[in-house]
Protein backbone atom coordinates (compact mmCIF):
# COMPACT_ATOMS: atom_id res chain seq x y z
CA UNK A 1 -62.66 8.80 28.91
CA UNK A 2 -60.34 10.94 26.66
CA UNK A 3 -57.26 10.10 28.97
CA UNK A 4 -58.26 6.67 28.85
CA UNK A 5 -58.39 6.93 24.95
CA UNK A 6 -55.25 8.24 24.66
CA UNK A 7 -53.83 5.88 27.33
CA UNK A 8 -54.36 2.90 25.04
CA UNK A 9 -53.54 4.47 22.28
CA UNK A 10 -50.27 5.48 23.84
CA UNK A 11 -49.71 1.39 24.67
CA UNK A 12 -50.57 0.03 21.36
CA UNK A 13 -47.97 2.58 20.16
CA UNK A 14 -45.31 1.26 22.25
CA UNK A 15 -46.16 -1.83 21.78
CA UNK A 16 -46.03 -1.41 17.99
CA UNK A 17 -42.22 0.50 18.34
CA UNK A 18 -41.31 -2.71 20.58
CA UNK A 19 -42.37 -5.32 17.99
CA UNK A 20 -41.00 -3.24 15.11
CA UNK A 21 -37.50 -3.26 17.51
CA UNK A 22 -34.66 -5.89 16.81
CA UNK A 23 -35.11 -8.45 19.74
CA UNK A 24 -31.57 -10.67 19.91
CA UNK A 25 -30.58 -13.20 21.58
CA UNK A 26 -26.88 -13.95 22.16
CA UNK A 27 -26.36 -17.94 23.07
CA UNK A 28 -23.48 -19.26 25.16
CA UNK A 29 -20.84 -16.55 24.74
CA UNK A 30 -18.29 -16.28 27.28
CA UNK A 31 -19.58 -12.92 29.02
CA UNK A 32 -17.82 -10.32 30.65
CA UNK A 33 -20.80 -8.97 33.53
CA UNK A 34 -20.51 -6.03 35.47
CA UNK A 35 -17.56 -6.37 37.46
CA UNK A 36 -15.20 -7.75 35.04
CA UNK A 37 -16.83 -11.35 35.77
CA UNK A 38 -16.91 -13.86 32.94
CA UNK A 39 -19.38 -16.36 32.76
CA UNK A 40 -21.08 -17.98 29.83
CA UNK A 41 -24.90 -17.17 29.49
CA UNK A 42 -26.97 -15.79 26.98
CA UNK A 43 -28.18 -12.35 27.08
CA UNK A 44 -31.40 -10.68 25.30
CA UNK A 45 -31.42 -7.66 23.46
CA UNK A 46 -34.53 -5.76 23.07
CA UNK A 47 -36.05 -2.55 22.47
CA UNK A 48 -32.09 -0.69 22.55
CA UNK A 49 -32.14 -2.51 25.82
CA UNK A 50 -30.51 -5.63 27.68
CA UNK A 51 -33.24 -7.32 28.59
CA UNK A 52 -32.27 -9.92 30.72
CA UNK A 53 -28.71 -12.24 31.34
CA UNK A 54 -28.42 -15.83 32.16
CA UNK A 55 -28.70 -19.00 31.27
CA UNK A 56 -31.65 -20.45 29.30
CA UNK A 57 -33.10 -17.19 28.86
CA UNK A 58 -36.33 -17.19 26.74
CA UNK A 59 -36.23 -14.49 24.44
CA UNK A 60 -39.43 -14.95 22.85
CA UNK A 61 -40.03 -13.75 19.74
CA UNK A 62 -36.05 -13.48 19.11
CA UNK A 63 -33.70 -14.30 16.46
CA UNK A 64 -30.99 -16.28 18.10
CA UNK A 65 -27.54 -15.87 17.39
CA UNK A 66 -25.16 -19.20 18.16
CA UNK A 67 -21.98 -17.46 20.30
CA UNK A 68 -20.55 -20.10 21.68
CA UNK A 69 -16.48 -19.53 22.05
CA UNK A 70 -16.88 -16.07 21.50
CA UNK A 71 -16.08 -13.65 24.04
CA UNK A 72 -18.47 -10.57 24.60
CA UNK A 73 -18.51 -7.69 26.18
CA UNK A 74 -20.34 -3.73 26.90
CA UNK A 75 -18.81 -1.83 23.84
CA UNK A 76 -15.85 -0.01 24.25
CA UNK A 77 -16.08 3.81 25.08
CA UNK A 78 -12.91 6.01 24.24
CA UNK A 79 -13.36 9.02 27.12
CA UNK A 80 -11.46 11.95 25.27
CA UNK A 81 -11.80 12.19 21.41
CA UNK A 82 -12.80 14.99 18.83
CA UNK A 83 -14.63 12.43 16.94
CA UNK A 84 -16.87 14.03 14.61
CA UNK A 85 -15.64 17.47 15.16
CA UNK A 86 -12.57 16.66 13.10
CA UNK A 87 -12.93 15.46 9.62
CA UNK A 88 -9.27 15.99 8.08
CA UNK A 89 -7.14 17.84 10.32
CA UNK A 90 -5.11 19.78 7.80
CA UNK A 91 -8.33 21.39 6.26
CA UNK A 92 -9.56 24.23 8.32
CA UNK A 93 -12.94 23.70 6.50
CA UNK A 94 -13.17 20.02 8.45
CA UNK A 95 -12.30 20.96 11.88
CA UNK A 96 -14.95 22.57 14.65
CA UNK A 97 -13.29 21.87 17.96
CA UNK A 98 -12.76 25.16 18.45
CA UNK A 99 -13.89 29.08 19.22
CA UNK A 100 -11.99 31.24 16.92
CA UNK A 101 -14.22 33.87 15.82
CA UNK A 102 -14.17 35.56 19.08
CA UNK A 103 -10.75 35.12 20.70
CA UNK A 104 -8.65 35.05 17.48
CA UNK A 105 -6.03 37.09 19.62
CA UNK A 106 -6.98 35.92 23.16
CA UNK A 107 -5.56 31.89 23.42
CA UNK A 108 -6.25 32.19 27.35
CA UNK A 109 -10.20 32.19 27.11
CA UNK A 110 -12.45 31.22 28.87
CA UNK A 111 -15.06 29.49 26.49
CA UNK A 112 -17.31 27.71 28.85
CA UNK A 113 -20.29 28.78 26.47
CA UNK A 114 -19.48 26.82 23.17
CA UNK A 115 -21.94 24.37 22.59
CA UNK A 116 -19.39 21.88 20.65
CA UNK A 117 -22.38 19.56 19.83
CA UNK A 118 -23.78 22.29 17.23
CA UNK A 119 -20.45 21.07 15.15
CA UNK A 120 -21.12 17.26 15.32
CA UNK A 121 -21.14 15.62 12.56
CA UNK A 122 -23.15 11.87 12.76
CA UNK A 123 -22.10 11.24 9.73
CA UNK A 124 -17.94 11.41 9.80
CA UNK A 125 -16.36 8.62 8.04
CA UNK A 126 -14.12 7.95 10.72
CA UNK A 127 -17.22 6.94 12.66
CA UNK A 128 -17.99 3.82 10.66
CA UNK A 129 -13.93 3.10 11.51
CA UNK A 130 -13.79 3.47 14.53
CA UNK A 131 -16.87 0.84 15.64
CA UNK A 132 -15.49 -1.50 13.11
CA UNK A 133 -13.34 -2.28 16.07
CA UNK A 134 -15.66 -2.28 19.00
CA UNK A 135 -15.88 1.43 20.13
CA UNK A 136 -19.66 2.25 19.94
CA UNK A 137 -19.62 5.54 22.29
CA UNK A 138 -17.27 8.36 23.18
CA UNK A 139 -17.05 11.39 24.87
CA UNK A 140 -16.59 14.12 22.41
CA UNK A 141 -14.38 17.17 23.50
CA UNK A 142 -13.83 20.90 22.19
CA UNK A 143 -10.60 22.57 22.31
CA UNK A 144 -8.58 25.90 22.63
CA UNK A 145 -8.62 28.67 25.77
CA UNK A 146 -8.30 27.91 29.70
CA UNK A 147 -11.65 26.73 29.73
CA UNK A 148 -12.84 25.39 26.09
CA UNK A 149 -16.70 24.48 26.19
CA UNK A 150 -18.73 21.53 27.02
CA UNK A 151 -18.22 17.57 26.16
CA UNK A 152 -20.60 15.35 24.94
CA UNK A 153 -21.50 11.90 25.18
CA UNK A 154 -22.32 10.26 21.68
CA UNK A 155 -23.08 6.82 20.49
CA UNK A 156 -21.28 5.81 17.37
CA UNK A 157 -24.89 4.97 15.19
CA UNK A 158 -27.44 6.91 13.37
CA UNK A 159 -27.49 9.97 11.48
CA UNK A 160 -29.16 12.74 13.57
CA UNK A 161 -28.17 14.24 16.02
CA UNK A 162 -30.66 11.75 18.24
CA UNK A 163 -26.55 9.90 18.07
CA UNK A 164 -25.82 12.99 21.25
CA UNK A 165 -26.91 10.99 24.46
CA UNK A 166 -26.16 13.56 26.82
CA UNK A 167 -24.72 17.41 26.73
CA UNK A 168 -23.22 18.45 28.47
CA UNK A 169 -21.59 15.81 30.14
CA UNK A 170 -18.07 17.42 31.66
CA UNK A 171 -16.47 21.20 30.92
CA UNK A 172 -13.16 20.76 29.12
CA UNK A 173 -10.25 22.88 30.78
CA UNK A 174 -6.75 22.90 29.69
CA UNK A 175 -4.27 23.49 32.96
CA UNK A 176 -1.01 22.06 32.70
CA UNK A 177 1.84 23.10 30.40
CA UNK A 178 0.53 26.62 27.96
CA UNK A 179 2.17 29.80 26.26
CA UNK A 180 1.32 31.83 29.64
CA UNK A 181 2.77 31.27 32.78
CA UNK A 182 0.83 28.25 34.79
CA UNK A 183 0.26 30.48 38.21
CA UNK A 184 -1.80 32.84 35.54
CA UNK A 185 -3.79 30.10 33.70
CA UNK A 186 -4.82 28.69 37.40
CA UNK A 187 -5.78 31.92 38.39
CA UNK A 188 -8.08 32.73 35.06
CA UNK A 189 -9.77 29.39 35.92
CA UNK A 190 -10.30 29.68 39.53
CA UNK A 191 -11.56 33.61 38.82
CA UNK A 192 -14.07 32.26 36.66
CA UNK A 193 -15.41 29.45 39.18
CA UNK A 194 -15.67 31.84 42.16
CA UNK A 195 -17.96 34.59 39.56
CA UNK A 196 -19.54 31.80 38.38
CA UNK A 197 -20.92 30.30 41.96
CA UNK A 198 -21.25 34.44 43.23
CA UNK A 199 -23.63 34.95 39.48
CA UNK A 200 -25.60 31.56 40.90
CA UNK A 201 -26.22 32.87 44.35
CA UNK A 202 -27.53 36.31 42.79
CA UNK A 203 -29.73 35.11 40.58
CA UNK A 204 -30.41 31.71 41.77
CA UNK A 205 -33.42 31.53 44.21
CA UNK A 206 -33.73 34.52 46.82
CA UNK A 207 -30.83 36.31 44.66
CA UNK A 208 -32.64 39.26 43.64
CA UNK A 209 -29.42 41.41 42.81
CA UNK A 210 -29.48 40.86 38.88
CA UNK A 211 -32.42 41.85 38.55
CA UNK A 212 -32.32 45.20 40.11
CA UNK A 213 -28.61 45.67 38.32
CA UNK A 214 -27.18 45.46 41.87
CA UNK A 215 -24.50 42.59 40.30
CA UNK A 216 -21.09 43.08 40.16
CA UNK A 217 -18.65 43.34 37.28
CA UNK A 218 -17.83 40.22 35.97
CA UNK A 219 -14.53 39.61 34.38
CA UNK A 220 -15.83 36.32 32.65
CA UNK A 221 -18.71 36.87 30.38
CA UNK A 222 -22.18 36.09 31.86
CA UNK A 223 -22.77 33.52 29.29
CA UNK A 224 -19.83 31.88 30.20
CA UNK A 225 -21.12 32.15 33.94
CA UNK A 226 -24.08 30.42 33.32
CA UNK A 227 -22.26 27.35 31.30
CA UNK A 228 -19.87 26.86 34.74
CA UNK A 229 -23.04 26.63 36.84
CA UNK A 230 -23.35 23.20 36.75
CA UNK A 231 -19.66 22.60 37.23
CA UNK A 232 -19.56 24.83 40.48
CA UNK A 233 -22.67 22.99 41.79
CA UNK A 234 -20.92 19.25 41.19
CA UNK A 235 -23.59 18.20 38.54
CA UNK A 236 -20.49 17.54 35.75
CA UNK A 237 -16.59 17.38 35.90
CA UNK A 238 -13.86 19.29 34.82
CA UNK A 239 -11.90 17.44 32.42
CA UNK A 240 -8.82 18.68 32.90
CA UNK A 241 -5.93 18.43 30.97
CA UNK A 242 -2.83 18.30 32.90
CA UNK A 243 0.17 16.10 33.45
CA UNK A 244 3.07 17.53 35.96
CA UNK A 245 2.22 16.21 39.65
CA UNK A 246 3.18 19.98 41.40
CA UNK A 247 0.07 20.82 38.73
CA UNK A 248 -2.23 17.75 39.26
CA UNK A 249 -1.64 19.27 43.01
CA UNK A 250 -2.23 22.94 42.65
CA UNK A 251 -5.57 21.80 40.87
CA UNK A 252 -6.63 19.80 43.79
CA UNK A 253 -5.49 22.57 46.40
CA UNK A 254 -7.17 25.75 44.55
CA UNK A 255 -10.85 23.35 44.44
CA UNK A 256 -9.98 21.79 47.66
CA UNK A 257 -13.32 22.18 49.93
CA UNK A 258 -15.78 22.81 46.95
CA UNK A 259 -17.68 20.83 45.02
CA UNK A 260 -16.15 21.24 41.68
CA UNK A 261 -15.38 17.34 40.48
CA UNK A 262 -12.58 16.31 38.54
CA UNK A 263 -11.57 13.67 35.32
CA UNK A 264 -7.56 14.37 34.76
CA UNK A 265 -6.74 14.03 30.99
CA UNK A 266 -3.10 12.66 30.33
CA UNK A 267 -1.75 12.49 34.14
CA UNK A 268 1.68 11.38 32.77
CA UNK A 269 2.82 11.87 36.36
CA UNK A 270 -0.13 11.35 38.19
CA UNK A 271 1.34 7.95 39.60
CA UNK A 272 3.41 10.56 41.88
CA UNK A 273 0.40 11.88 43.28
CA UNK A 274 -1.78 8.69 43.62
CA UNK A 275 -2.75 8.36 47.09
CA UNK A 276 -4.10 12.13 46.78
CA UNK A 277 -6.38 11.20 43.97
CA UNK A 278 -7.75 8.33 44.99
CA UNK A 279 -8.56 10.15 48.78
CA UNK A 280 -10.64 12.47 45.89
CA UNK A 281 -11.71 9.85 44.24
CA UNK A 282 -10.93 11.70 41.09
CA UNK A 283 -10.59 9.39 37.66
CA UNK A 284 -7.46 10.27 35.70
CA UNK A 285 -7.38 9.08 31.53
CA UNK A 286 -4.16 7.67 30.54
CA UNK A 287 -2.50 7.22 27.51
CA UNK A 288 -0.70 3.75 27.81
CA UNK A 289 1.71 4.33 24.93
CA UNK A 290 3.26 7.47 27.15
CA UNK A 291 6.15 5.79 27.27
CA UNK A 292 9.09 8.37 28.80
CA UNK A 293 9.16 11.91 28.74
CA UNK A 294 7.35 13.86 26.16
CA UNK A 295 7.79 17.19 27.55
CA UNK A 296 9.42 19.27 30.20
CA UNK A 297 5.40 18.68 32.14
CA UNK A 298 6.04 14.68 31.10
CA UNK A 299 9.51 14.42 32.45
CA UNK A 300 8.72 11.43 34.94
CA UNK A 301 6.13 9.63 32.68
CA UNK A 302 6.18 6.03 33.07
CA UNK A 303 4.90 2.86 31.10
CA UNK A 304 2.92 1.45 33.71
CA UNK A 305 1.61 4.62 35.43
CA UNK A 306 -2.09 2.86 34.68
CA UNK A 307 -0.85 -0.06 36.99
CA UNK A 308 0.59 2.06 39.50
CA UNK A 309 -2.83 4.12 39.96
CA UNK A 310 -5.10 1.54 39.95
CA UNK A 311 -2.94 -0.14 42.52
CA UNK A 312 -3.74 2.64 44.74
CA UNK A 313 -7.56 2.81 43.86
CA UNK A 314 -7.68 5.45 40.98
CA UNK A 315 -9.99 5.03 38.65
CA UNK A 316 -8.28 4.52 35.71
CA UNK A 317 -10.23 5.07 31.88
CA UNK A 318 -8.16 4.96 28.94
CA UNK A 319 -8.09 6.91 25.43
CA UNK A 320 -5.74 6.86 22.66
CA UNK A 321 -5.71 11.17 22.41
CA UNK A 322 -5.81 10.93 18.65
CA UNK A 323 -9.36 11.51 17.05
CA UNK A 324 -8.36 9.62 13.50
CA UNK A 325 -7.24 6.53 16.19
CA UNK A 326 -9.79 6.01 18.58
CA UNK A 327 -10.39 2.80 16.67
CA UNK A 328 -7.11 1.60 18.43
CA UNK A 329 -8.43 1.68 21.92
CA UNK A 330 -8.28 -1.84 22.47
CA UNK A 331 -4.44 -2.08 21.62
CA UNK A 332 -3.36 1.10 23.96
CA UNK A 333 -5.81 -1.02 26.77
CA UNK A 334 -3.19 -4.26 25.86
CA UNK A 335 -0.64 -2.57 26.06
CA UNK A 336 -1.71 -1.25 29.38
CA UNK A 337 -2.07 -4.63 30.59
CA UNK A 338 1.50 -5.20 28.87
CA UNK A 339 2.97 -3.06 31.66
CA UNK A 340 1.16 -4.49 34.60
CA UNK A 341 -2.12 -3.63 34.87
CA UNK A 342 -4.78 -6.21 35.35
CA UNK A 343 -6.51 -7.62 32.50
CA UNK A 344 -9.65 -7.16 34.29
CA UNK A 345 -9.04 -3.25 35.19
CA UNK A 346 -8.17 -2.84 31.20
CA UNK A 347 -11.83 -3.89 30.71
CA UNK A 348 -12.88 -1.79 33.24
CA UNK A 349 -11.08 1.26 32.16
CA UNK A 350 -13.30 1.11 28.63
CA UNK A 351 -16.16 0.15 29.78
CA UNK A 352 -17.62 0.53 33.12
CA UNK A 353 -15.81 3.18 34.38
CA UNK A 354 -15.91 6.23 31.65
CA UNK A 355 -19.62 5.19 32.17
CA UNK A 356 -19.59 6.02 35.84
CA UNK A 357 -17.42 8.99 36.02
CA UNK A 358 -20.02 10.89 33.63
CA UNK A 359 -22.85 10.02 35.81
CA UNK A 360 -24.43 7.11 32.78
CA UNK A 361 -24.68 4.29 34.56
CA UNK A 362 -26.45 2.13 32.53
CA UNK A 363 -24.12 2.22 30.10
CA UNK A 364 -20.37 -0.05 30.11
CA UNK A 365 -22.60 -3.19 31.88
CA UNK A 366 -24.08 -6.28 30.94
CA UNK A 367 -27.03 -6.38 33.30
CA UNK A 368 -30.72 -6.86 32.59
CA UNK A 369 -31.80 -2.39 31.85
CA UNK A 370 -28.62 -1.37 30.56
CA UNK A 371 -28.01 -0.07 27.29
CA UNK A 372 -27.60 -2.64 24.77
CA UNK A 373 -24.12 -1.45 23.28
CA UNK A 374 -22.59 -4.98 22.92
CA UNK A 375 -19.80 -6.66 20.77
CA UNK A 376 -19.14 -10.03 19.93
CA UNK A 377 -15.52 -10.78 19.69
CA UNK A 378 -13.81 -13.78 18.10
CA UNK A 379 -11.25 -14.25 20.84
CA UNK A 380 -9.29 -11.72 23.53
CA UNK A 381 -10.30 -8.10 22.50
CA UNK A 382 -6.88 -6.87 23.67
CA UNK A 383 -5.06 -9.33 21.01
CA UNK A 384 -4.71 -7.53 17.64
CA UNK A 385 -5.89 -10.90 16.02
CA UNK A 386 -8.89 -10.48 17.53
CA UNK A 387 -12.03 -9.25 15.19
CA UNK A 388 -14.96 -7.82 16.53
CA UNK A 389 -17.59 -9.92 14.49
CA UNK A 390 -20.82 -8.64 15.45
CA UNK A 391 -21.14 -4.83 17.01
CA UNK A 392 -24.79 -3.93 18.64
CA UNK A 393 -25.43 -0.02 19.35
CA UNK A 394 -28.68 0.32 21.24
CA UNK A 395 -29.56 -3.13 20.27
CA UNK A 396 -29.09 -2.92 16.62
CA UNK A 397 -26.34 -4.59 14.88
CA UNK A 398 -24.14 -2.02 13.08
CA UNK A 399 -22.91 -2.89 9.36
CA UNK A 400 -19.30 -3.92 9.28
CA UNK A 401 -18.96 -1.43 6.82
CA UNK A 402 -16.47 1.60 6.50
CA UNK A 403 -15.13 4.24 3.48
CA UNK A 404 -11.94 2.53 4.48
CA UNK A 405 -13.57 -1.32 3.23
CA UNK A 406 -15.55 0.52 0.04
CA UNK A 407 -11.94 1.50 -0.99
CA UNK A 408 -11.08 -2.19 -0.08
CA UNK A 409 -13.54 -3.89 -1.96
CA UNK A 410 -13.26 -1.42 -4.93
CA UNK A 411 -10.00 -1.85 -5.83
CA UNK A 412 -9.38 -4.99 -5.07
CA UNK A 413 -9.95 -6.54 -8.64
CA UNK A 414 -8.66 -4.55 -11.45
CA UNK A 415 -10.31 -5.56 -14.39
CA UNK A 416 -7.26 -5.68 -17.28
CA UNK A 417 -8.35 -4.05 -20.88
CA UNK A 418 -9.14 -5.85 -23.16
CA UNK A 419 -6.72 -6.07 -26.04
């Protein structure tokens, strides 16, 4: 009887959170489905949720919103940011990307350990910004060492840390170009994989060693170990920072065989390498606006080096790799498209497919279940005359509201003295 008490107690409360929910329905918008297929339907938001896409959709109960000639699509997701670690970059006070107190001597670290999400802040004013133009997640990245801590997967509302969808979602590694010599940065990193799989046989089940203080010495501390579990088992990536193909192929060789996964950050010449990364399936992030060399590990970057690896099946995502600009993620994404790539694979590359290589798959889609991060443009979201007019996050429309429009509005009338 109890259970049954509680049972329909338990309904009526989630049936009171559903009515209580924003239900939206978006009419005759030109919509971009999973896929990168456009058709024009309506879709229902409900309860954070898409509820269901097509035409003539009832949405009962909902307040309708006339989109006809507008184009919409999932919201945008920028893959590599520091969003809401970094307030202003110049003031020491603002900035948490990185472990300091413990390594202020030691830059070659391995920081698997730091929990970067305990230095989110929900409330940075570049947030607001940044969804103003149609970003409404990211993954948010620590820096500093070999190995620098885990990413996180946010969503660009609220003002709790309920914003944190997932931790950790990848384990941030920096690999290519450093103050040490490469061959020694591999080496730290692959040292610290092979004690961090031999601590998870000891003490995972049957391993009895650690507990009778049979283990061996570690060089990599133990809670470091037990951050790089999940990246030795396959359960998150490596997002790896590295851009000279001999290192995009070192990387591959030294985890050939394992099942350590990979996202490549920057990849300036990863077009050299392509058919080797697709045959690993691994996603690389580009920066579009790499335009020539930018460094002796850069030397053979290349404007269309997005076109060239999703030509040979990479999985391409796309960031801008400047925290204070992620709100420009549609214009590198044009200007990918500029250089060859397919209009359709730009979409993909902020959508879809930052979505699927950190295992959230109902996010990035338009489908009936997914997560109702939607945004309503006024025309081509790669055109910089293009407005994002309505923003959803988790089916709730977002205010198009930013410290950068209270300025606006502030000062745009000046009152004169009187005489």
């Amino acid at each position: 009887m109890k259970r049954f008490v509680a049972l329909v107690i338990g309904l009526g409360l989630a049936a009171q959170a559903r009515a209580e929910t924003p239900c939206i329905v978006l009419e005759g918008g030109k919509v971009w489905l999973p896929g990168a297929r456009m058709a024009e339907v309506d879709l229902v938001l409900r309860a954070g949720r898409i509820e269901a896409v097509g035409k003539g959709v009832s949405g009962a109960g909902c307040t309708r919103v006339d989109a006809a000639g507008k184009t919409i699509t999932a919201g945008f997701v920028d893959p590599y940011t520091s969003l809401g670690l970094v307030e202003i970059s110049g003031e020491d006070s603002t900035v948490d990307t990185e472990l300091k107190a413990l390594h202020q001597d030691d830059q070659s670290a391995i920081r698997a350990g730091v929990r970067a999400s305990l230095g989110y802040n929900p409330r940075s004013i570049a947030i607001p910004v940044t969804r103003l133009h149609g970003v409404t997640s990211a993954v948010v990245v620590p820096t500093g060492g070999i190995v620098s801590g885990d990413a996180f997967w946010v969503d660009l509302a609220g003002e709790s840390r309920a914003a944190i969808v997932r931790e950790p979602i990848g384990m941030v590694a920096n690999l290519g170009a450093r103050s040490e010599s490469r061959a020694s940065g591999m080496h730290v990193f692959d040292l610290a994989l092979k004690e961090a799989l031999l601590w998870m046989k000891q003490t995972g089940p049957g391993g009895s060693k650690a507990d009778k203080r049979q283990r061996a010495d570690f060089a990599t501390p133990i809670v470091d170990l037990e951050a790089l579990g999940p990246v030795v088992r396959g359960e998150i990536p490596v997002i790896a920072n590295v851009n000279r193909a001999a290192d995009i192929e070192s990387l591959l060789a030294l985890t050939e065989g394992t099942q350590v996964r990979f996202v490549l950050v920057g990849g300036a010449e990863a077009w050299m390498v392509a058919k080797a990364l697709a045959a690993r399936k691994v996603p690389v992030i580009v920066d579009p606006l790499l335009y020539g060399p930018g460094g002796f590990d850069q030397l053979r970057a290349r404007p269309d080096n997005a076109a060239l690896l999703a030509a040979a099946g990479v999985p391409v995502l796309m960031s801008v790799m400047n925290t204070h600009q992620t709100r420009k993620l549609r214009q590198v994404a044009g200007n990918a498209v500029r250089e060859g790539l397919r209009w359709e694979d730009a979409l993909l590359a902020v959508t879809e497919r930052p979505a699927a290589a950190f295992g959230l798959a109902d996010y990035g889609r338009l489908e009936a279940k997914a997560v109702a991060n939607v945004v309503v443009w006024s025309g081509d979201p790669f055109e910089l005359s293009t407005q994002a007019e309505r923003v959803y996050i988790r089916g709730v429309e977002v205010p198009k509201t930013s410290r950068q429009t209270e300025l606006r509005d502030r000062w745009r009338r000046i009152t004169p003295e009187a005489p």
